[in-house]
PDB file of N, CA and C in Angstrom:
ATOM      1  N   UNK A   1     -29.565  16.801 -13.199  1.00  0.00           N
ATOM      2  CA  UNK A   1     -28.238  16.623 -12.621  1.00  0.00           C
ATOM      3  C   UNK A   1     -28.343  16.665 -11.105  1.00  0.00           C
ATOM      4  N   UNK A   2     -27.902  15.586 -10.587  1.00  0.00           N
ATOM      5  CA  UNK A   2     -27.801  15.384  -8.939  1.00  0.00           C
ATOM      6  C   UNK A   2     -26.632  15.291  -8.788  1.00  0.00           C
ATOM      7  N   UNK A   3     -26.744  16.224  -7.096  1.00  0.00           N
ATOM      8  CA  UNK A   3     -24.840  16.405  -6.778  1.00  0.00           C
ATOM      9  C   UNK A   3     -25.233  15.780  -5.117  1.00  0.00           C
ATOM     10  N   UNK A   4     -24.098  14.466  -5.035  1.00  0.00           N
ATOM     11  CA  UNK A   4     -24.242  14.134  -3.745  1.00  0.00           C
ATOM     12  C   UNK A   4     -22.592  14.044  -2.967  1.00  0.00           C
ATOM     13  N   UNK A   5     -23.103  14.628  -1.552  1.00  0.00           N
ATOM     14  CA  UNK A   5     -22.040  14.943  -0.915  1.00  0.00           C
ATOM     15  C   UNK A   5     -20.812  13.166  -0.647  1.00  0.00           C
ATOM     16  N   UNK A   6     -20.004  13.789  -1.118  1.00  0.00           N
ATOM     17  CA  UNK A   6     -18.617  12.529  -0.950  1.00  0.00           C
ATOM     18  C   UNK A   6     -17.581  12.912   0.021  1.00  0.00           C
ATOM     19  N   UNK A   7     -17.114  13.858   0.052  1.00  0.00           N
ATOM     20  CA  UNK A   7     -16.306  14.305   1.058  1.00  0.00           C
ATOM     21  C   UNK A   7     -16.230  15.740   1.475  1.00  0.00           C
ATOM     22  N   UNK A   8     -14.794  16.125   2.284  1.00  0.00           N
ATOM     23  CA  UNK A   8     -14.801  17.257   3.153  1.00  0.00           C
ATOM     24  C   UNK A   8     -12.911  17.071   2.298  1.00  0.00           C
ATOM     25  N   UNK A   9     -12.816  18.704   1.989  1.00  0.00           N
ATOM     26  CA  UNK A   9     -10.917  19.286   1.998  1.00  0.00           C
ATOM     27  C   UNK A   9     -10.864  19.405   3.420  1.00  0.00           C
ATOM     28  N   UNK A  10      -9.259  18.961   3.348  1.00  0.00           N
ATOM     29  CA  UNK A  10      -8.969  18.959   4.579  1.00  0.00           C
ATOM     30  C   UNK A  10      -7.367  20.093   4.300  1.00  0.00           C
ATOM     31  N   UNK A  11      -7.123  19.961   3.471  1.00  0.00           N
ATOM     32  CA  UNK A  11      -5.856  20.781   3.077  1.00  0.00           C
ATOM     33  C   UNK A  11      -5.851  21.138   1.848  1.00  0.00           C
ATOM     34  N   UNK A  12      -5.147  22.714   1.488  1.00  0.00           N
ATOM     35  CA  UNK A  12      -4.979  22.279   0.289  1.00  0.00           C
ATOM     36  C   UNK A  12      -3.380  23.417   0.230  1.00  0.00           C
ATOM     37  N   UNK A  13      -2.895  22.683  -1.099  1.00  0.00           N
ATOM     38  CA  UNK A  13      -1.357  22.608  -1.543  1.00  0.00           C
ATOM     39  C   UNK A  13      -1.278  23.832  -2.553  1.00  0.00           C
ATOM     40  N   UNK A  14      -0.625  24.678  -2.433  1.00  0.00           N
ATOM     41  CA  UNK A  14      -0.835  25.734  -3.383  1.00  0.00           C
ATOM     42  C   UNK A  14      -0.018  25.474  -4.559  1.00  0.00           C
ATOM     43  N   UNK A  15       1.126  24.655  -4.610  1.00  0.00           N
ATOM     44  CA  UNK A  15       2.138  24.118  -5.770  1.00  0.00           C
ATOM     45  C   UNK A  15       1.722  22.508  -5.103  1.00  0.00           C
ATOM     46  N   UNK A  16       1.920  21.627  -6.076  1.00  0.00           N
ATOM     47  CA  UNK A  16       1.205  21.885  -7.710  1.00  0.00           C
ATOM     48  C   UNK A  16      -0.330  22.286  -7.596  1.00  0.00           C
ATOM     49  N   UNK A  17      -0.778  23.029  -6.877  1.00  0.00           N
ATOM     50  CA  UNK A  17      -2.593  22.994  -6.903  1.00  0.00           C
ATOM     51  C   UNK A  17      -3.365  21.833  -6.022  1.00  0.00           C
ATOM     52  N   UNK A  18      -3.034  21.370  -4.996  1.00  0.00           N
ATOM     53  CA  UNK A  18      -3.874  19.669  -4.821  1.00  0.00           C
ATOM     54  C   UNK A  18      -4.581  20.020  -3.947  1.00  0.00           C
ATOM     55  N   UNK A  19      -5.690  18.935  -3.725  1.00  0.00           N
ATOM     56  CA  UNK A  19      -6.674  19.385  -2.709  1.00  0.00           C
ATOM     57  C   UNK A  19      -6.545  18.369  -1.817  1.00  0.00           C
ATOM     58  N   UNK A  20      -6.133  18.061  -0.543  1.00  0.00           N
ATOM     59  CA  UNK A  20      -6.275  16.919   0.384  1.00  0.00           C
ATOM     60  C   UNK A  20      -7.787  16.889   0.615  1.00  0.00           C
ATOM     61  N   UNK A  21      -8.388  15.295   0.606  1.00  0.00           N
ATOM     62  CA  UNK A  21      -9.941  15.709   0.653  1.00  0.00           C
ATOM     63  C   UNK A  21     -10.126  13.919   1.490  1.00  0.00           C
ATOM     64  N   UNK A  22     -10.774  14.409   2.545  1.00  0.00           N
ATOM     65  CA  UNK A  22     -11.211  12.889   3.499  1.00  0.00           C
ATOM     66  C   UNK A  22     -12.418  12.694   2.947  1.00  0.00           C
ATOM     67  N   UNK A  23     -12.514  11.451   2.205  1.00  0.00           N
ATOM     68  CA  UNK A  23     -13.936  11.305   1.766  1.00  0.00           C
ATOM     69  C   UNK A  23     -14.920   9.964   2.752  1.00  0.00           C
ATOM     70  N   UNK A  24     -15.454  10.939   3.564  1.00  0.00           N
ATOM     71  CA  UNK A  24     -16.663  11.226   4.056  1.00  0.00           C
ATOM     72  C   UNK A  24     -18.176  10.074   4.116  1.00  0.00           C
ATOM     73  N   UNK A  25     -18.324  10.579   3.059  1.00  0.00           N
ATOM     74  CA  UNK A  25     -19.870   9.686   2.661  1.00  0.00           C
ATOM     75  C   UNK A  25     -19.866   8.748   1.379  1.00  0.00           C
ATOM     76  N   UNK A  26     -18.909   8.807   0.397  1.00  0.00           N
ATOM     77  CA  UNK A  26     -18.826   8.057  -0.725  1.00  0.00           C
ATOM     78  C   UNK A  26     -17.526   7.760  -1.320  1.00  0.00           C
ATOM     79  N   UNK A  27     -17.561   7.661  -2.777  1.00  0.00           N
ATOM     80  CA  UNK A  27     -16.409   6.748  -3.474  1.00  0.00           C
ATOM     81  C   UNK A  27     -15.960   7.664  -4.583  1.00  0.00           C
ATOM     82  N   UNK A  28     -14.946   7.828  -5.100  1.00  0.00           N
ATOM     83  CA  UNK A  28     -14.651   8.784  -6.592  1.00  0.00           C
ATOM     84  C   UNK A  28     -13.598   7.798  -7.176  1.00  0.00           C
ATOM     85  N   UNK A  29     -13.957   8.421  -8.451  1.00  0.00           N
ATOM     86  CA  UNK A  29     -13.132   7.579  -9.280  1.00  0.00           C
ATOM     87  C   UNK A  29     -12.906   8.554 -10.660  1.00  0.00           C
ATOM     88  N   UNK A  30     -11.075   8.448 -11.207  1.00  0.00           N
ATOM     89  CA  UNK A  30     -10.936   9.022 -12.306  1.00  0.00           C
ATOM     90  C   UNK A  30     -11.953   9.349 -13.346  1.00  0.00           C
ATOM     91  N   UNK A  31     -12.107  10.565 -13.639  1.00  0.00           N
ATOM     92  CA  UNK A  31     -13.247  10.475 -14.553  1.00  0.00           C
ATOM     93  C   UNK A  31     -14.845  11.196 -14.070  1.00  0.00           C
ATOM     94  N   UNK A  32     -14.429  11.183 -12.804  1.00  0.00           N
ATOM     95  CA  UNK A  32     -16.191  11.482 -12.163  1.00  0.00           C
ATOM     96  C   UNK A  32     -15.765  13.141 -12.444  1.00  0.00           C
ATOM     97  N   UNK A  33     -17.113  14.107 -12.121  1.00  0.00           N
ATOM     98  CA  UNK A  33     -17.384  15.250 -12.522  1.00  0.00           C
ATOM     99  C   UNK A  33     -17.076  15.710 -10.993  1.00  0.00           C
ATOM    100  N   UNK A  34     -16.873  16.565 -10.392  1.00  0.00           N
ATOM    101  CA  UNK A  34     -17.034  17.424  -8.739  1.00  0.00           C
ATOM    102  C   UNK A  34     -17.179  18.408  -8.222  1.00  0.00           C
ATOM    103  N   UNK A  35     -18.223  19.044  -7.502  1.00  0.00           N
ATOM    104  CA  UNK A  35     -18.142  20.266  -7.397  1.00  0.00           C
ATOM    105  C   UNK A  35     -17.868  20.307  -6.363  1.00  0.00           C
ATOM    106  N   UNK A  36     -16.709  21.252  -5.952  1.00  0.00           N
ATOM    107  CA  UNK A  36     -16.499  21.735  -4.220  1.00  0.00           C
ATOM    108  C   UNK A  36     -17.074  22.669  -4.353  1.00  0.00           C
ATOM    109  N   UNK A  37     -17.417  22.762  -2.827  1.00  0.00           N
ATOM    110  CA  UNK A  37     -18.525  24.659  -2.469  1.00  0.00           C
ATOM    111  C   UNK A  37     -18.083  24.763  -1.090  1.00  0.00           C
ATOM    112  N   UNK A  38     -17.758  25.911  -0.823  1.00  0.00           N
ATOM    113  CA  UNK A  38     -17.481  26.548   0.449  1.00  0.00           C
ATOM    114  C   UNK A  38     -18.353  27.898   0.391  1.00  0.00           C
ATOM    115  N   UNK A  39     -17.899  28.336   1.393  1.00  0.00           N
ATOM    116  CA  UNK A  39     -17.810  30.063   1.797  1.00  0.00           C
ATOM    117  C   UNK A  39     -17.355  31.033   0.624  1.00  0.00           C
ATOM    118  N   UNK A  40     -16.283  30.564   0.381  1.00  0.00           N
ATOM    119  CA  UNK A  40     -15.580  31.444  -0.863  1.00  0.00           C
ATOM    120  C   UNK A  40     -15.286  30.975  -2.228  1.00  0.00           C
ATOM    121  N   UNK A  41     -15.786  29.354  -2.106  1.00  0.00           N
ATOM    122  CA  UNK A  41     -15.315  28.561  -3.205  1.00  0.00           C
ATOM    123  C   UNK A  41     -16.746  27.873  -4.066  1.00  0.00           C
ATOM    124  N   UNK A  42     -16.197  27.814  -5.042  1.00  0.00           N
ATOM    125  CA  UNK A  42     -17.118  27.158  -6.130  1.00  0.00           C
ATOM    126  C   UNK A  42     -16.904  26.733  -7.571  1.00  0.00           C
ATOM    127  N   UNK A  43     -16.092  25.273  -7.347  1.00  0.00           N
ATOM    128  CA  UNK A  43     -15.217  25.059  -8.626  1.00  0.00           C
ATOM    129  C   UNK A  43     -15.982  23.855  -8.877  1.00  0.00           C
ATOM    130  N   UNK A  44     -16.378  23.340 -10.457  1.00  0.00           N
ATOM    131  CA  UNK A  44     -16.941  22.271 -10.756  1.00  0.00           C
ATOM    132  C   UNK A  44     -15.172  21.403 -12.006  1.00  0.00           C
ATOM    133  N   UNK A  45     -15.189  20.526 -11.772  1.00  0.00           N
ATOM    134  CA  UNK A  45     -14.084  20.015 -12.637  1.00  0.00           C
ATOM    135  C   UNK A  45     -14.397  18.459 -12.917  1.00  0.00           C
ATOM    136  N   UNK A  46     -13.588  18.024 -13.933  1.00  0.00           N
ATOM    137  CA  UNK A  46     -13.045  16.918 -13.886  1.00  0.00           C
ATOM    138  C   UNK A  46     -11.932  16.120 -12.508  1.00  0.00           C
ATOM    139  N   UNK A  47     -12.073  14.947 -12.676  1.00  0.00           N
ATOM    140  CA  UNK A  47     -11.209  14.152 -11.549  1.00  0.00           C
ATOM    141  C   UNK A  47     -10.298  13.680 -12.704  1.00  0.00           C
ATOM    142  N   UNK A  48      -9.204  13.854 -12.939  1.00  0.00           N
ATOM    143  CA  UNK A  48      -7.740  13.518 -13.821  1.00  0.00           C
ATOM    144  C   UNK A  48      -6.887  12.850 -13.079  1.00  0.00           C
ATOM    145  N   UNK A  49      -6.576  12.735 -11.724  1.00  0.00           N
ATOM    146  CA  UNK A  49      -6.002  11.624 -11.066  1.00  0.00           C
ATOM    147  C   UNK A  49      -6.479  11.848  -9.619  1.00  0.00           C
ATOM    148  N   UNK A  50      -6.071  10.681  -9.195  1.00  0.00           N
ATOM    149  CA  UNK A  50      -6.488  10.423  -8.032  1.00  0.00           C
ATOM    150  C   UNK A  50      -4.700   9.878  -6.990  1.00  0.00           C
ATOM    151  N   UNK A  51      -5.048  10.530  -5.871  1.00  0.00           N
ATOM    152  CA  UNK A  51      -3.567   9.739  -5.368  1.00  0.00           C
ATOM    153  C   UNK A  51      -3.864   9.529  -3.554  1.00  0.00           C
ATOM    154  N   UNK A  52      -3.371   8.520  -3.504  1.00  0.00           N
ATOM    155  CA  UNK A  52      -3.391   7.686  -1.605  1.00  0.00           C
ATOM    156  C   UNK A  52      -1.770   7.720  -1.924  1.00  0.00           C
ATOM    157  N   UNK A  53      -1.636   8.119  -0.376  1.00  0.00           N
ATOM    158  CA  UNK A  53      -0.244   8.472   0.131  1.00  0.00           C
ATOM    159  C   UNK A  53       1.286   8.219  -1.137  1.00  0.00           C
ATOM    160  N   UNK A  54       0.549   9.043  -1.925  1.00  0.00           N
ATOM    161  CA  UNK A  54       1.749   9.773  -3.269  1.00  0.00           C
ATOM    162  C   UNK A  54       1.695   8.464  -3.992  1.00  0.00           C
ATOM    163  N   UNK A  55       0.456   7.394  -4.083  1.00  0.00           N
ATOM    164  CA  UNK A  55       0.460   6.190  -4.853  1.00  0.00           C
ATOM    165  C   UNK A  55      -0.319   6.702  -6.041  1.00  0.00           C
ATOM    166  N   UNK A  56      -0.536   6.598  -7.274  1.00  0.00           N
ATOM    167  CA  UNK A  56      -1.742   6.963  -8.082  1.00  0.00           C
ATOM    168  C   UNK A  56      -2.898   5.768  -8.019  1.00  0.00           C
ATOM    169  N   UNK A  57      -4.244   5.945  -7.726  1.00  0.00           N
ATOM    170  CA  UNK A  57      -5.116   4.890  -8.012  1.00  0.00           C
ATOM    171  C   UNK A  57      -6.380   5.151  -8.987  1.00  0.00           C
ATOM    172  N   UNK A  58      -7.243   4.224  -9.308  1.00  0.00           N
ATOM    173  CA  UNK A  58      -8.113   4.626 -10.329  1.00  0.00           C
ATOM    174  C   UNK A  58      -9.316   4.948  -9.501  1.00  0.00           C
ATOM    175  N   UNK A  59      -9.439   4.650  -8.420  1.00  0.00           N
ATOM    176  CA  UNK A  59     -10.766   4.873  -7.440  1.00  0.00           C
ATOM    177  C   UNK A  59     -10.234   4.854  -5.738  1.00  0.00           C
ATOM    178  N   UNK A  60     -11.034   5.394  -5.053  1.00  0.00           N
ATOM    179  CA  UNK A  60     -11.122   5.553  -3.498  1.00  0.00           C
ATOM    180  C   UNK A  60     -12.458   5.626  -2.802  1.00  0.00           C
ATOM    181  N   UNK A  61     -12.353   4.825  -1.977  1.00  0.00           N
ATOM    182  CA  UNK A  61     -13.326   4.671  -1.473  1.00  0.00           C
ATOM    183  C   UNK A  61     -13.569   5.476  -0.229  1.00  0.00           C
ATOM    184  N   UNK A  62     -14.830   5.406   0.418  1.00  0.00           N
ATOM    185  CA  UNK A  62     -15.516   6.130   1.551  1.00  0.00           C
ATOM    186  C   UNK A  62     -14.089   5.499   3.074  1.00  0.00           C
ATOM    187  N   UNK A  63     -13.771   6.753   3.665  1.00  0.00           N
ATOM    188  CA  UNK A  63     -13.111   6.833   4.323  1.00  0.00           C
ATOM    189  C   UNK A  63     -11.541   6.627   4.125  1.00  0.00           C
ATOM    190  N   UNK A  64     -11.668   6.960   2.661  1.00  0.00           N
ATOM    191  CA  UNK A  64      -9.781   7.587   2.069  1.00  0.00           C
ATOM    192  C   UNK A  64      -9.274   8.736   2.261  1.00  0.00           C
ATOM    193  N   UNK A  65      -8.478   8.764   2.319  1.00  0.00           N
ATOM    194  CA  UNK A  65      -7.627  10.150   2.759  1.00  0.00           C
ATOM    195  C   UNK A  65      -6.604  10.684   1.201  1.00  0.00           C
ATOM    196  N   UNK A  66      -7.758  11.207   0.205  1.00  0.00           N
ATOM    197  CA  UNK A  66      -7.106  11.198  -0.925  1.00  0.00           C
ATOM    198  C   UNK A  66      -6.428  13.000  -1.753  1.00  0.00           C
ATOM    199  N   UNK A  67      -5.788  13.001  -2.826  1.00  0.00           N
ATOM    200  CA  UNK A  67      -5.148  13.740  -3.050  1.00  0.00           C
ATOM    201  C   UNK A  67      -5.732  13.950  -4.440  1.00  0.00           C
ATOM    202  N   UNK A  68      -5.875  15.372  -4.802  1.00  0.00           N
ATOM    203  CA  UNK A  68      -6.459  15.852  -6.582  1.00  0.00           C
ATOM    204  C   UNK A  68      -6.191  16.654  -6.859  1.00  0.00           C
ATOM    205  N   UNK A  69      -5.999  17.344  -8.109  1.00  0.00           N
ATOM    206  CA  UNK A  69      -5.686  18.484  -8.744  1.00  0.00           C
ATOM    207  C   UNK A  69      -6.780  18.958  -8.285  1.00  0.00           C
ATOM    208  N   UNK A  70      -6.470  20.662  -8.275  1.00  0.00           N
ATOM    209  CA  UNK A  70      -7.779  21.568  -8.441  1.00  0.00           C
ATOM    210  C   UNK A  70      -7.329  22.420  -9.322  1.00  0.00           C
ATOM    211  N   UNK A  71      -8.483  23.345 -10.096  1.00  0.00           N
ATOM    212  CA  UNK A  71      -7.834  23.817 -11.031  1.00  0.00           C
ATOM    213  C   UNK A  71      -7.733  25.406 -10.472  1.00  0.00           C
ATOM    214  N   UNK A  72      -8.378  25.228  -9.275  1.00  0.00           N
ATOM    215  CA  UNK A  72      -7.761  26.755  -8.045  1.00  0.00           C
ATOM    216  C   UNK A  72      -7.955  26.649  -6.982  1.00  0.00           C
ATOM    217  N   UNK A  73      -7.997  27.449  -6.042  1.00  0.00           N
ATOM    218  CA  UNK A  73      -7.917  27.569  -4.560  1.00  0.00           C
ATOM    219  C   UNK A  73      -9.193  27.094  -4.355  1.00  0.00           C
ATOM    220  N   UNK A  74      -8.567  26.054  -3.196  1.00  0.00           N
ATOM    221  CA  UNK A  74      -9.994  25.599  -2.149  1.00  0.00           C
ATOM    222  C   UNK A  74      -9.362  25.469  -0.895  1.00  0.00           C
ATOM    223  N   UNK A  75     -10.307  25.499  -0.056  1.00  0.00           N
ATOM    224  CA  UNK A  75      -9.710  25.755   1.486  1.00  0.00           C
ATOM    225  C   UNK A  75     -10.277  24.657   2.383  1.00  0.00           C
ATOM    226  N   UNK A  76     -10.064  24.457   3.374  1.00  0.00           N
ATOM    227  CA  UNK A  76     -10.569  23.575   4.404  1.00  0.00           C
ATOM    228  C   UNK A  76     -11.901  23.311   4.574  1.00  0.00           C
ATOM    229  N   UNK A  77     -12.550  22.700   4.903  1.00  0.00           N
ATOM    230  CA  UNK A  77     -13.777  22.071   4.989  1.00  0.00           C
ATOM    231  C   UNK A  77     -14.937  22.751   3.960  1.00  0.00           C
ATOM    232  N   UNK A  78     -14.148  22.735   3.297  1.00  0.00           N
ATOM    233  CA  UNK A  78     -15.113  22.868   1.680  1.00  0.00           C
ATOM    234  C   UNK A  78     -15.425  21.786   1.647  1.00  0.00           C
ATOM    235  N   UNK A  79     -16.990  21.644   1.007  1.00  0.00           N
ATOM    236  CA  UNK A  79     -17.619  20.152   0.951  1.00  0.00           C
ATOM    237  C   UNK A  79     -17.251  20.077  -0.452  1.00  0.00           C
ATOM    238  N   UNK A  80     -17.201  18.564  -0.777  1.00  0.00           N
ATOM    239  CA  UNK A  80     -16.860  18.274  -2.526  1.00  0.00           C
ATOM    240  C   UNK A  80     -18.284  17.055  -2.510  1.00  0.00           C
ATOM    241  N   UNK A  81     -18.774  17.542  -3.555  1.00  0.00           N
ATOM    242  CA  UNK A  81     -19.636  16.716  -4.589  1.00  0.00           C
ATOM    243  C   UNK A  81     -19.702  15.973  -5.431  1.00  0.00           C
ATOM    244  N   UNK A  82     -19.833  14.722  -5.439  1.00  0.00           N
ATOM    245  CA  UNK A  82     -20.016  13.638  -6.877  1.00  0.00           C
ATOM    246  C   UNK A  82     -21.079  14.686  -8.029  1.00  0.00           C
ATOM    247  N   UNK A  83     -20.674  14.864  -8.848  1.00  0.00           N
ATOM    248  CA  UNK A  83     -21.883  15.070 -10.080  1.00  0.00           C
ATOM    249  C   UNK A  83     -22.237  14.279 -10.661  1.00  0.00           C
ATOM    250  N   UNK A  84     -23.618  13.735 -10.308  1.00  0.00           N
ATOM    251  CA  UNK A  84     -24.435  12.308 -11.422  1.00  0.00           C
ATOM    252  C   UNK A  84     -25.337  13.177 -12.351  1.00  0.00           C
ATOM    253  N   UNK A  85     -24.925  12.870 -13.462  1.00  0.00           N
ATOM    254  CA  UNK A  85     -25.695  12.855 -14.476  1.00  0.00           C
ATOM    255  C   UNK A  85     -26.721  12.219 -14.662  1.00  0.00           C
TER     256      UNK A  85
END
C-alpha cells in the first residue's frame, strides 16, 4: 500500500464535519481511500462526496479548492493522502 501526498486542509467545519482541502499535488475522486496526518491528526476514510463551491462533483483535480466529509476533527495544514492499493 502506497500513500501519495494530494493535498493540504485549509479549513475545517465543525457542523456538518467538512474538511476544506486545496489539492496541491494531485486528483481525488469519489471512492478513493485518504489518509490525513497532522500533529494531532490521523484519520484514514473513504471519499463519499466531493464538493467545488457547494456544487457536488465526481472528481477534482490538482489545484481545486475542494470540500469532504471527515469522519472527525482535522485542522489546518494537515497533509491528506491518496491511498493506492
Amino acid at each position: 500500500m502506497e500513500e501519495v501526498k494530494v493535498g493540504i486542509v485549509s479549513k475545517f467545519f465543525a457542523q456538518p464535519s467538512v474538511a476544506a482541502i486545496e489539492l496541491t499535488d494531485g486528483s481525488i475522486k469519489v471512492g478513493d481511500a485518504i489518509h490525513i496526518k497532522g500533529h494531532s491528526t490521523d484519520i484514514e476514510q473513504t471519499v463519499e462526496s466531493i464538493q467545488i463551491e457547494h456544487a457536488s462533483v465526481a472528481t477534482a483535480d490538482k489545484g481545486a479548492s475542494i470540500g469532504i466529509k471527515v469522519k472527525d476533527r482535522v485542522r489546518p495544514h494537515d497533509l491528506v493522502y491518496l491511498i493506492k492499493q
